[in-house]
C-alpha atoms as a PDB file:
ATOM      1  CA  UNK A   1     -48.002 -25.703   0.495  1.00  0.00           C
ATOM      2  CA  UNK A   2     -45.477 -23.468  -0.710  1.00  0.00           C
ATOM      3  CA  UNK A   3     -46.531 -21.123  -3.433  1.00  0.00           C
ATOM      4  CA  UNK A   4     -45.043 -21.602  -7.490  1.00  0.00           C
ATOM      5  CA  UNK A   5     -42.963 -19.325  -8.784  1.00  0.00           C
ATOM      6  CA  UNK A   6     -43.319 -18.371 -11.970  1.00  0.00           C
ATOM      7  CA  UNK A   7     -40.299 -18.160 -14.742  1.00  0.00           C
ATOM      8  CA  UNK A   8     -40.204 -13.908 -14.505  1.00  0.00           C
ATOM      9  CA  UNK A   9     -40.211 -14.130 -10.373  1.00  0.00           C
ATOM     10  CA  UNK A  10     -37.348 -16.957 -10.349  1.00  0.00           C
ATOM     11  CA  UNK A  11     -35.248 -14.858 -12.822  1.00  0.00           C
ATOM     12  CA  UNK A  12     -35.565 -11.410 -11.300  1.00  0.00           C
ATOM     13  CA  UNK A  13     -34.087 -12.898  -8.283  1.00  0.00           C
ATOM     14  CA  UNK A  14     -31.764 -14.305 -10.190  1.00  0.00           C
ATOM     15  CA  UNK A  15     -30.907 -10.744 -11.096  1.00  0.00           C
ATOM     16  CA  UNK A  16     -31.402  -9.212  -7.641  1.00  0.00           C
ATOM     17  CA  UNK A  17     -28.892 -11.915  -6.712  1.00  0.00           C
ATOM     18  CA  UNK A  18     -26.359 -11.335  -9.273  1.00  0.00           C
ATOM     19  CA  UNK A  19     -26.517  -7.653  -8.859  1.00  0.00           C
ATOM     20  CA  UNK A  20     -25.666  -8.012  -4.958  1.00  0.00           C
ATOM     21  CA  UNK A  21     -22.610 -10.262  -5.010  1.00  0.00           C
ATOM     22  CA  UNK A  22     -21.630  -7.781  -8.405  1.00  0.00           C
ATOM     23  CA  UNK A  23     -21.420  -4.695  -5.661  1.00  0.00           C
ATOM     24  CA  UNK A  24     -20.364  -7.177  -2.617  1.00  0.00           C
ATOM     25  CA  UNK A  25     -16.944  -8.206  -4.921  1.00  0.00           C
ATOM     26  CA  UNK A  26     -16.745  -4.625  -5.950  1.00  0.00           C
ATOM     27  CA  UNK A  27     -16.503  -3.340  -1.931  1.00  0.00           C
ATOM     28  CA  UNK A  28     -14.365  -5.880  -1.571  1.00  0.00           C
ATOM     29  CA  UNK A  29     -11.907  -5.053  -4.180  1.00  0.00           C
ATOM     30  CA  UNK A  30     -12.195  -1.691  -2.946  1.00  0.00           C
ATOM     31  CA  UNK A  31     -11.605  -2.161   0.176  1.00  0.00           C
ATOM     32  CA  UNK A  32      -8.703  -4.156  -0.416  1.00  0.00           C
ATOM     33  CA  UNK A  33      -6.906  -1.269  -3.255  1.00  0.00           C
ATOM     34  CA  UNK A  34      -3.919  -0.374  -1.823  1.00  0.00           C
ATOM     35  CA  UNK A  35      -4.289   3.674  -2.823  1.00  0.00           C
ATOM     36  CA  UNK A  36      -8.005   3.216  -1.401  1.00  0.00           C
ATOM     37  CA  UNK A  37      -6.989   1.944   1.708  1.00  0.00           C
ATOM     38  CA  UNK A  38      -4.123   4.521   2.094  1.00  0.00           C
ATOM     39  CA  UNK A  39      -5.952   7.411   1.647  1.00  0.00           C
ATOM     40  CA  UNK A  40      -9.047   5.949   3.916  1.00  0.00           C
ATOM     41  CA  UNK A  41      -6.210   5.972   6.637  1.00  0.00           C
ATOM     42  CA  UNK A  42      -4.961   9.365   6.279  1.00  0.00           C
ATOM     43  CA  UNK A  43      -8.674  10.578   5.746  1.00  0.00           C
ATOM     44  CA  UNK A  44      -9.091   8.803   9.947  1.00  0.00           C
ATOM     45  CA  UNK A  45      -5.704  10.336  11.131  1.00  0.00           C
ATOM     46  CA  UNK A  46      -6.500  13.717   9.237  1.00  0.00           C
ATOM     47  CA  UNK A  47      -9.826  13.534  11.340  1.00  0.00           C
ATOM     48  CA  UNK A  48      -8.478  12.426  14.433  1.00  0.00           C
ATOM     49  CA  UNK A  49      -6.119  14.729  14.290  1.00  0.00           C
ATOM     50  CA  UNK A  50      -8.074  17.304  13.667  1.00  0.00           C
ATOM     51  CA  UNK A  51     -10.824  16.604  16.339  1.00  0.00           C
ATOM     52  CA  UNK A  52      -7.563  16.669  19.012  1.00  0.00           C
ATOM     53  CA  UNK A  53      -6.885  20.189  17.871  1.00  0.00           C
ATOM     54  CA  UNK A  54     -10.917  21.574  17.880  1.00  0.00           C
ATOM     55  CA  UNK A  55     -10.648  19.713  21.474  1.00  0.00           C
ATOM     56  CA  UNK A  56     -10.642  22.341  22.947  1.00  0.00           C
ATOM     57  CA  UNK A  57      -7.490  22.232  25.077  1.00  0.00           C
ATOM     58  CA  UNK A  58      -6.056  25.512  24.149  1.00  0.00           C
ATOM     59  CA  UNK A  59      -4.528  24.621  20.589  1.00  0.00           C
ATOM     60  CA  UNK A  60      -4.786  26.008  17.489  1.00  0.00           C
ATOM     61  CA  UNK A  61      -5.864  24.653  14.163  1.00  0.00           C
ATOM     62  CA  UNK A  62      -2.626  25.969  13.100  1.00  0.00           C
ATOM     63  CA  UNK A  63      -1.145  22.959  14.882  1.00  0.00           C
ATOM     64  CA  UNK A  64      -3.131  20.503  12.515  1.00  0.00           C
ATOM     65  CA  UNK A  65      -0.345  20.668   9.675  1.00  0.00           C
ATOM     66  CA  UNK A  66       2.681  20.085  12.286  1.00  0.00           C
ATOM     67  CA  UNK A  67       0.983  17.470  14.306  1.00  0.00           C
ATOM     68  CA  UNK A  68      -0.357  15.605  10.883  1.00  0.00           C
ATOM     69  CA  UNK A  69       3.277  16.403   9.305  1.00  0.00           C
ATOM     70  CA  UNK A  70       4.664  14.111  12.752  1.00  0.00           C
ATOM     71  CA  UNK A  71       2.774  11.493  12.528  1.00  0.00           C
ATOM     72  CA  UNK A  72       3.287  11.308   8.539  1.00  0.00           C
ATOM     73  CA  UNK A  73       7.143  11.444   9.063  1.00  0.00           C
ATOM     74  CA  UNK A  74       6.762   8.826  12.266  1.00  0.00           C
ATOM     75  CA  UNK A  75       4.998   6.047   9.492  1.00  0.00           C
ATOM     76  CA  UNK A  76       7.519   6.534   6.623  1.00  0.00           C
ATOM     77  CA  UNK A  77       9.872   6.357   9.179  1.00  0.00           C
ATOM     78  CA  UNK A  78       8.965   3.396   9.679  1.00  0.00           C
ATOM     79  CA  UNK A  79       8.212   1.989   6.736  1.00  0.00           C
ATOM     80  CA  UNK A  80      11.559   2.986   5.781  1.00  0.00           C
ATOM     81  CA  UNK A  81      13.119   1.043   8.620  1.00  0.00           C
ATOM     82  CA  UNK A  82      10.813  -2.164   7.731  1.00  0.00           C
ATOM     83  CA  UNK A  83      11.669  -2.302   3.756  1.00  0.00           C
ATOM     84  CA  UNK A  84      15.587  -1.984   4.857  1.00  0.00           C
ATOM     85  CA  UNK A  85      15.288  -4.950   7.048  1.00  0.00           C
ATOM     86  CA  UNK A  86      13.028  -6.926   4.192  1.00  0.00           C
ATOM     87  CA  UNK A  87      15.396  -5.822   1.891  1.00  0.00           C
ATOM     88  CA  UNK A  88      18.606  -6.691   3.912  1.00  0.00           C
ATOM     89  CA  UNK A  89      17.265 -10.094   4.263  1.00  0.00           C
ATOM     90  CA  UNK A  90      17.867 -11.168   1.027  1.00  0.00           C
ATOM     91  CA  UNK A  91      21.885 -10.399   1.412  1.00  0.00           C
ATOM     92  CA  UNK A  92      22.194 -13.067   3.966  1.00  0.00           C
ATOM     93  CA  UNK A  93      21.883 -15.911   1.161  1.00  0.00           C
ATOM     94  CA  UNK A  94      24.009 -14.618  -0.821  1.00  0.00           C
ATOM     95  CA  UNK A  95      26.564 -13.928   2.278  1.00  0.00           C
ATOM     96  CA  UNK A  96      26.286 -17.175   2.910  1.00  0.00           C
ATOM     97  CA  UNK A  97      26.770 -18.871  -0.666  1.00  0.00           C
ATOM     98  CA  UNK A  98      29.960 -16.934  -1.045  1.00  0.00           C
ATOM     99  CA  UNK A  99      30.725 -18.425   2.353  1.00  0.00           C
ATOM    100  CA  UNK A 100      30.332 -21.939   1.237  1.00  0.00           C
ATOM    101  CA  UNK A 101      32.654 -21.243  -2.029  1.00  0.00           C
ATOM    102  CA  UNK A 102      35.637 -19.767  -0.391  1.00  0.00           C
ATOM    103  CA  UNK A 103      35.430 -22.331   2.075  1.00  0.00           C
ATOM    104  CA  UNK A 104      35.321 -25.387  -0.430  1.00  0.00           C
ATOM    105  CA  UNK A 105      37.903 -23.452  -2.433  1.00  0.00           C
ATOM    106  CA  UNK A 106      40.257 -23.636   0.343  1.00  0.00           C
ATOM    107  CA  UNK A 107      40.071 -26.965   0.876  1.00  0.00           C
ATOM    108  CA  UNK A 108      40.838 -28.084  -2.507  1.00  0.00           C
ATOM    109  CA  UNK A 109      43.735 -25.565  -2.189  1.00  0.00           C
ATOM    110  CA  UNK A 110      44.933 -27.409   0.901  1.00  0.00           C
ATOM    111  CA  UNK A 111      44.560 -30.926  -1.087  1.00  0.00           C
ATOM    112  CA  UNK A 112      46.463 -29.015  -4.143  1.00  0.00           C
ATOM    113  CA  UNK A 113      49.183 -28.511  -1.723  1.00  0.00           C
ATOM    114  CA  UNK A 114      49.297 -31.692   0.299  1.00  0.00           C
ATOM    115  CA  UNK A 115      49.274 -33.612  -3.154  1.00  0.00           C
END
């Protein structure tokens, strides 16, 4: 038979309960920050970076900066590249509405004249 619980037990797990999906939606929120999640990447491309350099294979730590410096330039590179095509997107609407107009204004200039 299973055993009673009394009011106090049911309630402190209650708490205990509470109190885990309180820090589960706070790691997820965290997780999900945009400056978190920015700097967690640079923190793993800092260190991966910096383990290829302590490799070993003949280079310098002085190489860290320029080699971390690339592959910063290489993502805002890109990034650059993606918001101008997101951005340039938005023009082709518009191109197109403008299209449209002249095109409905010349016919009723053609009717204007045939009239």
């Amino acid at each position: 038979m299973a055993t009673k619980k009394s009011l106090d037990d049911m309630r402190d797990e209650a708490y205990r309960r509470q109190d885990n999906l309180a820090s589960d939606i706070d790691e997820l929120v965290d997780r999900v920050n945009p400056k978190n999640a920015a700097r967690r990447w640079k923190n793993e491309v800092l260190g991966s970076v910096k383990g290829f350099s302590d490799a070993g294979d003949g280079k310098t730590s002085a190489t860290l900066p320029a080699i971390a410096g690339g592959v910063i330039g290489v993502v805002l590179l890109g990034a650059g590249v993606a918001a101008a095509i997101v951005l340039s997107g938005g023009d082709e609407d518009s191109e197109k509405k403008t299209e449209a107009r002249k095109a409905r204004a010349a016919k009723e200039r053609a009717r204007a004249a045939k009239s």
